[in-house]
Protein backbone atom coordinates (compact mmCIF):
# COMPACT_ATOMS: atom_id res chain seq x y z
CA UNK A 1 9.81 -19.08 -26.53
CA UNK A 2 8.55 -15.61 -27.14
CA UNK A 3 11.07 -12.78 -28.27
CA UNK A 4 9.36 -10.13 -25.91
CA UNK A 5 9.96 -9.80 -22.71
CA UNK A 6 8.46 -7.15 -20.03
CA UNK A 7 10.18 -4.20 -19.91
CA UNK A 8 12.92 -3.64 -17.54
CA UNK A 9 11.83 -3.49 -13.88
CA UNK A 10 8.07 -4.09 -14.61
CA UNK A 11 6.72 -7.58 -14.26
CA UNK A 12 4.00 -9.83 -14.58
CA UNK A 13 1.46 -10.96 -11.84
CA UNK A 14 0.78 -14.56 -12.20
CA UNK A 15 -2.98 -16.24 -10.72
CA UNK A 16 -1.35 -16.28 -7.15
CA UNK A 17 0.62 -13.26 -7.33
CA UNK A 18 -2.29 -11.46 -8.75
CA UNK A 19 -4.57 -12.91 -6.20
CA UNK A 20 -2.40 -11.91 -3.32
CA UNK A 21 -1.91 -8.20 -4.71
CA UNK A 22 -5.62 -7.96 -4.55
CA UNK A 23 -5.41 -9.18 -0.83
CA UNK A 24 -3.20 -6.76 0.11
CA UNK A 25 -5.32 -4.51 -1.43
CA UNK A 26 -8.61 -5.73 0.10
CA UNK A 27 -7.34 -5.40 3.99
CA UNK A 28 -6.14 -1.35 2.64
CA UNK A 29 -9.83 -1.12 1.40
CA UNK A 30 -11.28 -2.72 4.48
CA UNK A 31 -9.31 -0.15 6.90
CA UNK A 32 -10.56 2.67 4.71
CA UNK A 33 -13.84 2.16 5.55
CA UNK A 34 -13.16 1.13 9.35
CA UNK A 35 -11.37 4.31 9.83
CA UNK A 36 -13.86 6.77 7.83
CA UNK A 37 -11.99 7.16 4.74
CA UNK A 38 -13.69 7.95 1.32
CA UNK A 39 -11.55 6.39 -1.87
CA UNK A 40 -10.83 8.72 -4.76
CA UNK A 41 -9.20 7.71 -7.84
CA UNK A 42 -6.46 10.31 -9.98
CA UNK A 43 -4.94 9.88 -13.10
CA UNK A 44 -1.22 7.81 -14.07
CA UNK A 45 -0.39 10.55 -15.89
CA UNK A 46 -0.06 13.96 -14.66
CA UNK A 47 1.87 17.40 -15.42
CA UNK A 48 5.07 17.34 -14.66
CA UNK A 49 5.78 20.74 -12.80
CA UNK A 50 3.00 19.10 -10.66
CA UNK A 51 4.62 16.25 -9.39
CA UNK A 52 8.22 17.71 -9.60
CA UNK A 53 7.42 20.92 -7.34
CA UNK A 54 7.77 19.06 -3.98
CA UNK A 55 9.13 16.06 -4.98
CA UNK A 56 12.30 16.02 -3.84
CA UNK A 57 15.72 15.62 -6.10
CA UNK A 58 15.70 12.21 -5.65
CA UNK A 59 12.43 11.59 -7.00
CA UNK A 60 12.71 14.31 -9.69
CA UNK A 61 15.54 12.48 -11.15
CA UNK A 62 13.69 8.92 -11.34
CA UNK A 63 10.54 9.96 -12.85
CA UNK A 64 9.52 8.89 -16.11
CA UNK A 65 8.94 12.16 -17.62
CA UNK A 66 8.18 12.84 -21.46
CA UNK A 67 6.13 15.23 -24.16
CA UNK A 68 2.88 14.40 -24.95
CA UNK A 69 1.60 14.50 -28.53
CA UNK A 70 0.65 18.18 -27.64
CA UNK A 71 4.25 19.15 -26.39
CA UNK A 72 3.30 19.66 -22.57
CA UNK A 73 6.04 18.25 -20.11
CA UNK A 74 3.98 15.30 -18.30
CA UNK A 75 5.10 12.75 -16.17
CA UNK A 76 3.70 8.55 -14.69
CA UNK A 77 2.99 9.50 -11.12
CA UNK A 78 5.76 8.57 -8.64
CA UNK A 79 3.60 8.70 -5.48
CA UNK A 80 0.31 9.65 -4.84
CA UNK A 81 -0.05 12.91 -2.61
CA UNK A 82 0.70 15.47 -5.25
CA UNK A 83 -2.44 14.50 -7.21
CA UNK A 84 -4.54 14.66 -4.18
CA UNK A 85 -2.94 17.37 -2.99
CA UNK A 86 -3.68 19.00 -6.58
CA UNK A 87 -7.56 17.57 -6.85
CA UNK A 88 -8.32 19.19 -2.90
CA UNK A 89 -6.84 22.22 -4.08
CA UNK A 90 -9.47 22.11 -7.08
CA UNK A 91 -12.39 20.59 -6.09
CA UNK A 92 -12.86 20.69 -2.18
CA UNK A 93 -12.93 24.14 -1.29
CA UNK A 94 -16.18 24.37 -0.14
CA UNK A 95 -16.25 20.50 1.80
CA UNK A 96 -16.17 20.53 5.44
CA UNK A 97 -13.15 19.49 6.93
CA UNK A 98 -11.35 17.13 7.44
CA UNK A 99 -10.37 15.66 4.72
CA UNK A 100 -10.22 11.63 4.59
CA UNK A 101 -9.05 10.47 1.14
CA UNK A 102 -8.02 7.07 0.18
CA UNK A 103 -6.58 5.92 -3.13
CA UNK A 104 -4.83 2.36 -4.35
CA UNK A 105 -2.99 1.82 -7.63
CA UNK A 106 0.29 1.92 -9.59
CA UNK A 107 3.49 4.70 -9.53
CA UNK A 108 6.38 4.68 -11.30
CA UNK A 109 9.68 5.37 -10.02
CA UNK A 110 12.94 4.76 -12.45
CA UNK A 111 15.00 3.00 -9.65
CA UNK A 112 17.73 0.05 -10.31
CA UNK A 113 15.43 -3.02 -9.94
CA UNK A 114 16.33 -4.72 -6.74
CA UNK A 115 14.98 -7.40 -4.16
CA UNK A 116 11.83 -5.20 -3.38
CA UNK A 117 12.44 -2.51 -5.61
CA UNK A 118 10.55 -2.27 -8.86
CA UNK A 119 10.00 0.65 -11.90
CA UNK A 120 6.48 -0.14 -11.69
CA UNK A 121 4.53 -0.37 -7.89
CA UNK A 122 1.75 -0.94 -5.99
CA UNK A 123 0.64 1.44 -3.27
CA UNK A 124 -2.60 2.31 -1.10
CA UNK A 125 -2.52 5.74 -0.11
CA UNK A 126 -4.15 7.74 3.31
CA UNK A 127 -4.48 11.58 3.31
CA UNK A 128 -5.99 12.97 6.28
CA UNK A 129 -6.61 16.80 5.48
CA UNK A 130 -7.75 20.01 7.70
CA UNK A 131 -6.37 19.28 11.19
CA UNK A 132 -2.78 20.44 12.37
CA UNK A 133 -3.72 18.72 15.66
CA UNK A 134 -1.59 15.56 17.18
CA UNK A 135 -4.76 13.79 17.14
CA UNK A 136 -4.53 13.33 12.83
CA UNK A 137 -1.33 12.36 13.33
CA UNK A 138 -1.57 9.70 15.46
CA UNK A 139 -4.91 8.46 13.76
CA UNK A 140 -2.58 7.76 10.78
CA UNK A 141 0.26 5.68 12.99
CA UNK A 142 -2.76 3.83 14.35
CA UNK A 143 -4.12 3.46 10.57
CA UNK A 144 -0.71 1.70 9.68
CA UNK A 145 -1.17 -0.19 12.40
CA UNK A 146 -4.24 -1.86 11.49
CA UNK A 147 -3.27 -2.46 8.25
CA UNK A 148 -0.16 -3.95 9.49
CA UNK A 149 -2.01 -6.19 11.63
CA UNK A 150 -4.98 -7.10 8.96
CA UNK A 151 -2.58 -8.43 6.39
CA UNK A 152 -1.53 -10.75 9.23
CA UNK A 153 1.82 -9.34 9.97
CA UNK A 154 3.72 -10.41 12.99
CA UNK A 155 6.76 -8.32 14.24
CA UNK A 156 6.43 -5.54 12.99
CA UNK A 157 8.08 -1.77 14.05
CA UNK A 158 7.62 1.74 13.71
CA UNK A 159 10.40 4.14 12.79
CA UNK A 160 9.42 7.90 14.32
CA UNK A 161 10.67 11.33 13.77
CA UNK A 162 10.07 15.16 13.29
CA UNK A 163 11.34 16.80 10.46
CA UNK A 164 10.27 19.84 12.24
CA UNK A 165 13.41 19.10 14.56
CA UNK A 166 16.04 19.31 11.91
CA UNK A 167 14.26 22.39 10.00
CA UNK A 168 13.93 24.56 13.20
CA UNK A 169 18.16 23.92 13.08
CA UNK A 170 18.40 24.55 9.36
CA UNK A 171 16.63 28.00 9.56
CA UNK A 172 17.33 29.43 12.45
CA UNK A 173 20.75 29.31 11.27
CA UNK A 174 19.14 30.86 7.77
CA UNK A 175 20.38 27.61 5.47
CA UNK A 176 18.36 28.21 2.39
CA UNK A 177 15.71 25.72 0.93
CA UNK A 178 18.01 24.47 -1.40
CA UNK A 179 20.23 23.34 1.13
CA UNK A 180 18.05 22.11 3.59
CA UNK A 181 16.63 20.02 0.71
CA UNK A 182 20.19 18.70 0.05
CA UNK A 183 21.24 17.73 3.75
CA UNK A 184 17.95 16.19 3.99
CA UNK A 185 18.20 13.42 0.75
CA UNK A 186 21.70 12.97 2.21
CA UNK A 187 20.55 12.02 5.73
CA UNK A 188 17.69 10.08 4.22
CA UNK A 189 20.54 7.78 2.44
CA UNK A 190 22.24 8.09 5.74
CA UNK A 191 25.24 9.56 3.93
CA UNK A 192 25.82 12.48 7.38
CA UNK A 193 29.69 13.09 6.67
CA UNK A 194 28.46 14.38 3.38
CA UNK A 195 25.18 16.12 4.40
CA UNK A 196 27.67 17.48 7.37
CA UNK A 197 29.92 18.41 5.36
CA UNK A 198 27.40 20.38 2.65
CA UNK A 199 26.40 22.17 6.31
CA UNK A 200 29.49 23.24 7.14
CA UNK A 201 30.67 24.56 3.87
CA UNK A 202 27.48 27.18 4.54
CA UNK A 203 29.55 28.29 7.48
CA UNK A 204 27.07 27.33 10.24
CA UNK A 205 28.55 27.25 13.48
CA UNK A 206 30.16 24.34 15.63
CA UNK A 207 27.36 24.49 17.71
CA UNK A 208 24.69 22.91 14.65
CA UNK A 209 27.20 21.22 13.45
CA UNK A 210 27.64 19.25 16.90
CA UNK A 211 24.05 19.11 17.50
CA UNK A 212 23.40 17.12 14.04
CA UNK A 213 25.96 14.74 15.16
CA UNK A 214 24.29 14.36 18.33
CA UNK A 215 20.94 14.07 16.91
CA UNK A 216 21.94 11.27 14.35
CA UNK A 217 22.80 9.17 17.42
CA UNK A 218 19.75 9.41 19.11
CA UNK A 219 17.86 6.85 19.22
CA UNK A 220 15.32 4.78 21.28
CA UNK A 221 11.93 3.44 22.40
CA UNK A 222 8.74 5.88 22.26
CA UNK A 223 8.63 4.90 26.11
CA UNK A 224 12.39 5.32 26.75
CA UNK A 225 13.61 9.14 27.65
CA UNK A 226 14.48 9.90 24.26
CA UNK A 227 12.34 12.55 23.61
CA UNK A 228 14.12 14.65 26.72
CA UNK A 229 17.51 14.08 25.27
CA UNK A 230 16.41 15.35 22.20
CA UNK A 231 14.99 18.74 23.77
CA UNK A 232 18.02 18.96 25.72
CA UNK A 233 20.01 18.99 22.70
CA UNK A 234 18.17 21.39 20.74
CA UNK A 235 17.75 23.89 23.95
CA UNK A 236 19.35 26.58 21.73
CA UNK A 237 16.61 26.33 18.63
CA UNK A 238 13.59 27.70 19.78
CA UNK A 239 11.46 26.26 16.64
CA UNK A 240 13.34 22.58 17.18
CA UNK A 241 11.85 22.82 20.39
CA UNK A 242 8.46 23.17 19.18
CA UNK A 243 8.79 20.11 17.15
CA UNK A 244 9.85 18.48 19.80
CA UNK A 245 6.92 18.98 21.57
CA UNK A 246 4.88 17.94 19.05
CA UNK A 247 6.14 14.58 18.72
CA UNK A 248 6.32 14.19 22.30
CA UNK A 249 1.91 14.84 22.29
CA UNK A 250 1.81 12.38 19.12
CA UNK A 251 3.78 9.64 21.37
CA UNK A 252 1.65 10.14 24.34
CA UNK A 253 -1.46 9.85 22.47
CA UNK A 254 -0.50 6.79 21.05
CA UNK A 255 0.63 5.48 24.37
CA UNK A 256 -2.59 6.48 26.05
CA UNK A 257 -4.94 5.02 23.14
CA UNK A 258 -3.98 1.66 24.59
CA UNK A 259 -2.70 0.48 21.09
CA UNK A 260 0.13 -2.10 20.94
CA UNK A 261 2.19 -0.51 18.93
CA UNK A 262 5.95 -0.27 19.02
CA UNK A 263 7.51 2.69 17.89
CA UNK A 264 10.97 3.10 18.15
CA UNK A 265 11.84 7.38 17.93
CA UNK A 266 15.11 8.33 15.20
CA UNK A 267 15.82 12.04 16.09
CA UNK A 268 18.12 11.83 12.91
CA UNK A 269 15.31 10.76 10.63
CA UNK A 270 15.28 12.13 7.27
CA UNK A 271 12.38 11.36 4.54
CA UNK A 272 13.63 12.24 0.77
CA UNK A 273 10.24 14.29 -0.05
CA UNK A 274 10.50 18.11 0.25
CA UNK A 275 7.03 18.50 1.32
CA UNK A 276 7.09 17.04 4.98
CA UNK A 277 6.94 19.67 7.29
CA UNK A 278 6.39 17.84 10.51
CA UNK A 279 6.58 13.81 12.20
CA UNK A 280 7.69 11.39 9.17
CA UNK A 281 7.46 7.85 9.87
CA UNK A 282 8.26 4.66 8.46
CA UNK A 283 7.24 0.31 9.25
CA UNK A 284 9.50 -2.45 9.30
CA UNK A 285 9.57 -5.89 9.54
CA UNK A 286 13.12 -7.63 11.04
CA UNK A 287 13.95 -10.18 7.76
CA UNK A 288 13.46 -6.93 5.18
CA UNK A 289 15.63 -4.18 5.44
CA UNK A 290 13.23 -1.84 3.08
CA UNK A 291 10.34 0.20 4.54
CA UNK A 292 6.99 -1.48 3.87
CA UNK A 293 5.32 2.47 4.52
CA UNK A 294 5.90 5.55 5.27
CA UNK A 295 4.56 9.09 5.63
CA UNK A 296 4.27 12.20 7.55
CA UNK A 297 2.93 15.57 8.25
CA UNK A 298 2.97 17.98 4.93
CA UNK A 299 1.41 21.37 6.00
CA UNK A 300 2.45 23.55 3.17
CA UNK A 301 1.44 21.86 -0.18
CA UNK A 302 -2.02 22.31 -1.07
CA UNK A 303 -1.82 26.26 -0.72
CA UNK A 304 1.59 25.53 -2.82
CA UNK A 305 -1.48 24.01 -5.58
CA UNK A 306 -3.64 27.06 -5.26
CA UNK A 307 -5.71 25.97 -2.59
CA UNK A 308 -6.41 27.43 0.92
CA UNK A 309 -3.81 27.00 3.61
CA UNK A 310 -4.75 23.06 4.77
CA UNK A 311 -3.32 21.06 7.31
CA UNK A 312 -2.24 17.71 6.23
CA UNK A 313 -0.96 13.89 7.00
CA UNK A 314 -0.49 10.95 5.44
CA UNK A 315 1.26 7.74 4.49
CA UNK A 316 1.91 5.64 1.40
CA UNK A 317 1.68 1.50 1.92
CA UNK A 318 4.07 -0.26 -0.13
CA UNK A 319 1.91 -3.11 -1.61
CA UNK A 320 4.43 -5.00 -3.15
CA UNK A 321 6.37 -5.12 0.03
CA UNK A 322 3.90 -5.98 2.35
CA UNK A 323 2.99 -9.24 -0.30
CA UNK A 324 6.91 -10.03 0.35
CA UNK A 325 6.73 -9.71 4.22
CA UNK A 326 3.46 -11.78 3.80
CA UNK A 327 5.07 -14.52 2.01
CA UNK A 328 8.54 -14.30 4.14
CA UNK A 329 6.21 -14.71 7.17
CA UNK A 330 3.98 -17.42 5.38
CA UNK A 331 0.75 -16.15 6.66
CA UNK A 332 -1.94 -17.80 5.34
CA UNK A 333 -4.53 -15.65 3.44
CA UNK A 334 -7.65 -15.76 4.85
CA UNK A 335 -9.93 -15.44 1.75
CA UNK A 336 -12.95 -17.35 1.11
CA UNK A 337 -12.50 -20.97 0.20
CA UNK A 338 -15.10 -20.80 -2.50
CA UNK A 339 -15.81 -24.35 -3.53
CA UNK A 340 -15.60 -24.99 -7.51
CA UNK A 341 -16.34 -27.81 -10.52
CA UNK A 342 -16.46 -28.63 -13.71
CA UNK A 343 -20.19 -29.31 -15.78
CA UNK A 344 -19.34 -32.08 -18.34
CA UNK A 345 -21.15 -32.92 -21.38
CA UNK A 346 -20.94 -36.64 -22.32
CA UNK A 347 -21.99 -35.87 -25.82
CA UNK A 348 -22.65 -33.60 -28.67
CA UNK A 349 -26.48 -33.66 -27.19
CA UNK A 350 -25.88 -32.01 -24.30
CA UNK A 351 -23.83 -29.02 -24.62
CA UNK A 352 -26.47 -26.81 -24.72
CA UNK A 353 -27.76 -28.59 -21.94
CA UNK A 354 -24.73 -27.68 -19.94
CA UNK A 355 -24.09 -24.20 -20.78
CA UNK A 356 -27.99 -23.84 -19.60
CA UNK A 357 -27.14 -25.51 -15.94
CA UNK A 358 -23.83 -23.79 -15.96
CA UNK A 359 -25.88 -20.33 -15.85
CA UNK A 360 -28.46 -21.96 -13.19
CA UNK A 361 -25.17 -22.70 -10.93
CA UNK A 362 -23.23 -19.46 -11.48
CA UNK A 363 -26.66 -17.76 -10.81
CA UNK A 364 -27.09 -19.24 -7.64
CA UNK A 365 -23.57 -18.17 -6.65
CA UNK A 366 -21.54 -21.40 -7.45
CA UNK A 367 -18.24 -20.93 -9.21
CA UNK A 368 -18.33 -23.29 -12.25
CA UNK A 369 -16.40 -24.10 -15.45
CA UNK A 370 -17.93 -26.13 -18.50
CA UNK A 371 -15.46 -28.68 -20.30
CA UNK A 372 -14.79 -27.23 -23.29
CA UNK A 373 -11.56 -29.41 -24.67
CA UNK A 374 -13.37 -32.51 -25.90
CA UNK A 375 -11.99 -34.60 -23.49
CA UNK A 376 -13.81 -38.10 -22.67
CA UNK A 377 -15.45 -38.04 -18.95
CA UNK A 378 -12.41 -39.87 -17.30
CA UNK A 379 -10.01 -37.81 -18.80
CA UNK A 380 -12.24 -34.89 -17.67
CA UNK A 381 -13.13 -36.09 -14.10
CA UNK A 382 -8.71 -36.52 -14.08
CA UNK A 383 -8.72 -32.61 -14.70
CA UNK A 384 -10.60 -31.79 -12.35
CA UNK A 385 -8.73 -33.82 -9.51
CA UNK A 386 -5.63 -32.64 -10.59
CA UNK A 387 -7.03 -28.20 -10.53
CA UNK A 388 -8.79 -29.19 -6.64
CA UNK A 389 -12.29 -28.97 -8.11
CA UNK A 390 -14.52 -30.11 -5.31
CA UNK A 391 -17.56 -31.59 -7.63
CA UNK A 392 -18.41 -32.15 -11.00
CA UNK A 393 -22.22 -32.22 -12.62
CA UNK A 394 -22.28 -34.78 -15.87
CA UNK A 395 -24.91 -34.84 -18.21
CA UNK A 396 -25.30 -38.06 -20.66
CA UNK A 397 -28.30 -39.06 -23.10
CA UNK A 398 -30.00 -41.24 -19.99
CA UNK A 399 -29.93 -37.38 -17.57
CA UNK A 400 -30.49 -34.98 -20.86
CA UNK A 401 -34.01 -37.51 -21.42
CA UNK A 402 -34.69 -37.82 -17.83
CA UNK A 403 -34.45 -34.08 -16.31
CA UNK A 404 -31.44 -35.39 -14.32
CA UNK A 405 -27.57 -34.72 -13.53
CA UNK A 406 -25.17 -36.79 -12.08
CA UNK A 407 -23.20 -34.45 -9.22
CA UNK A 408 -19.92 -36.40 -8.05
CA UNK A 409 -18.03 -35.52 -4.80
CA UNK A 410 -14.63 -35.28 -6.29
CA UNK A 411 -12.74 -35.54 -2.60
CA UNK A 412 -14.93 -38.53 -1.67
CA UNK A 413 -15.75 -40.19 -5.01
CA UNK A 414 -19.05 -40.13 -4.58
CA UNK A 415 -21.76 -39.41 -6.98
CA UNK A 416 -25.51 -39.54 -7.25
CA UNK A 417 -27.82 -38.49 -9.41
CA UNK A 418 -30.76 -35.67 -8.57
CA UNK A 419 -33.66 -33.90 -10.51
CA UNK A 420 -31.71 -30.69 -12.32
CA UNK A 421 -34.23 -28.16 -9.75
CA UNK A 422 -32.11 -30.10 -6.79
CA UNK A 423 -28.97 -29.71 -8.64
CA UNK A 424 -27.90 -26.83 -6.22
CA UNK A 425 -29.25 -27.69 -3.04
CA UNK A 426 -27.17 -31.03 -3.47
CA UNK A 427 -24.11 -29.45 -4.51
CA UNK A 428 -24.54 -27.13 -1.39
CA UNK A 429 -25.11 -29.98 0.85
CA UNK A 430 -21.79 -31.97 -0.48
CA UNK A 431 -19.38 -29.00 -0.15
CA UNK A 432 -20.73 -27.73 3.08
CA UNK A 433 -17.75 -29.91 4.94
């Protein structure tokens, strides 16, 4: 057994695993293009102060962050919307709006590996840039949706709120960023005695302080009167309010785009990235108790990158997770059953032979391996059985002489033998049932 082993919480991706990551990935790739979106590609590595800025403490304190070779703080990216934020900032000035980027890959987050939880993730990622409207945001709920429901999901739930809500609180009673940022990792851990308590050591009055509390409990169906007993909570922050409002227009829209979707509204809900500014969201299905996505409104962070004051919303898929709600769920995937088999050469003679039809099959669009381990034709024709091959295509001295190949139907046991030019139209005809 080998002395190396992967490195704490990053792993290996067998044929199946692998093959279902790529899945996952295809139906994100798929949506992209349904929904308009163009895919862009950033770099792992990136400066630190860039993806530190917004991140959140949280984040900050889980990134894996080092000197390079020329002594500039860098950092692996933890999530994705930083470096898009950062390349739209650079490079799109003078593109009309919107925005629709797409991007799938790796981030690194130094978290205690757990069921679900890994140092090293998958995630496909959605911005939708230039529109403040209630129309982007919902096209990004909807988005999730469809990629929920294209990786064959069943069951699965929307969690819906407004940072907006909680902010409007926070400032009208003039908590500074720092603490705002501080309540909000603690309500995202659900920790609200402590965030609570951090408010009322500011010396905010009852009044917030009973208002949070109220808010935290708040909870119900997008179609339930939730949204009214969160404005009637909030009647004395004007800004709160406003947010309000806004999610109450990103509800209806969803409700009137005749979408089933089920969103269930969390006027308590906290997100652990600085940068949201307005609805954050997050999917669930009922056996995992982690978020398979998430995302929100961030209206403030390209500017924050040197670009022009842009609009923004978007949401991270959690690859990984989906492929365990996929597998928890046993949906079956869908992919092409592309038929495969084995060329064997009976003899020294006809290797070359092989290698040559081989090329003619793969060329024609036939997936096809070549016995290469020496092994006599039972032994070979075993092999094949026992790996699902559908056919194999022998050449011996009599075929190699003649012009011919012998093409067995592994399932049926059959086998006959055709000119080499009708070597693909018979293989075709077998493993068309």
């Amino acid at each position: 057994m080998s002395r190396f082993k992967t490195v704490r919480g990053m792993r290996d991706f067998l044929a199946d695993e692998a093959q279902l990551l790529r899945y996952v990935e295809d139906r994100a790739r798929k949506v992209a293009t349904l929904y308009g979106y163009k895919e862009i590609i950033t770099p792992i590595v990136e400066s630190y102060e860039l993806l530190s800025v917004k991140a959140g403490e949280e984040v900050r304190s889980r990134m894996f962050a080092f000197k390079d070779l020329g002594d500039r703080d860098v950092a692996l990216r933890p999530e994705f919307t930083a470096s898009v934020a950062r390349l739209v900032a650079a490079s799109f000035l003078d593109q009309p709006k919107p925005f629709r980027l797409f991007c799938v890959g790796s981030v690194y987050r130094y978290d205690e590996p757990q069921r679900g939880r890994y140092r090293e993730f998958w995630q496909s990622n959605f911005e939708l840039m230039g529109s403040n409207r209630p129309e982007a945001d919902a096209e990004i709920l909807l988005l999730t949706n469809s990629l929920m429901e294209n990786a064959g999901l069943k069951d699965f739930t929307f969690k819906i709120g407004h940072v907006g809500v909680l902010r409007g609180i926070f400032n009208q009673e003039r908590l500074d960023d720092r603490v705002q940022n501080q309540v909000m990792q603690l309500m995202d851990k659900k920790e609200y005695d402590d965030a609570f308590k951090v408010v009322q050591d500011t010396g905010a009055p009852e009044n917030c302080l009973r208002v949070l509390r109220q808010l935290v409990e708040l909870k119900g169906k997008a179609d339930s009167n939730v949204v009214d007993l969160m404005r009637a909570c909030v009647f004395d922050y004007e800004n709160a309010i406003v947010a309000t409002e806004n999610l109450r227009q990103i509800l209806e829209l969803i409700s009137k785009s005749g979408c089933k979707i089920t969103l269930n509204v969390d006027a308590g809900f906290a997100r652990g990235l600085e940068y949201y500014t307005g609805m954050i969201f997050e999917v669930y299905i009922p056996t995992l108790s982690i978020a398979l996505g998430g995302g929100g409104r961030y209206d403030r962070l390209i500017e924050l990158f040197g670009g022009e004051s842009t609009p923004a919303v978007g949401v991270a898929h959690g690859i990984d997770r989906i492929m365990m709600a996929i597998q928890q769920q046993k949906i079956p995937l869908g992919t092409e059953d592309r038929k495969s088999g084995v060329v064997i050469p009976i003899n020294e003679q006809s290797k070359a032979e092989a290698l040559k039809i081989a090329e003619m099959l793969r060329e024609a669009g036939l997936a096809v391996e070549i016995e290469i381990m020496g092994r006599k034709m039972a032994k070979a024709l075993e092999d094949a059985n026992r790996r699902k091959m559908n056919y194999a295509v022998i050449i011996g001295e009599r075929e190699l002489k003649e012009g011919t190949v012998a093409i067995r139907d592994l399932a049926r046991r059959e086998q006959k033998t055709v000119l080499i030019e009708k070597a693909v139209e018979t293989i075709n005809e077998m493993t068309a049932t």
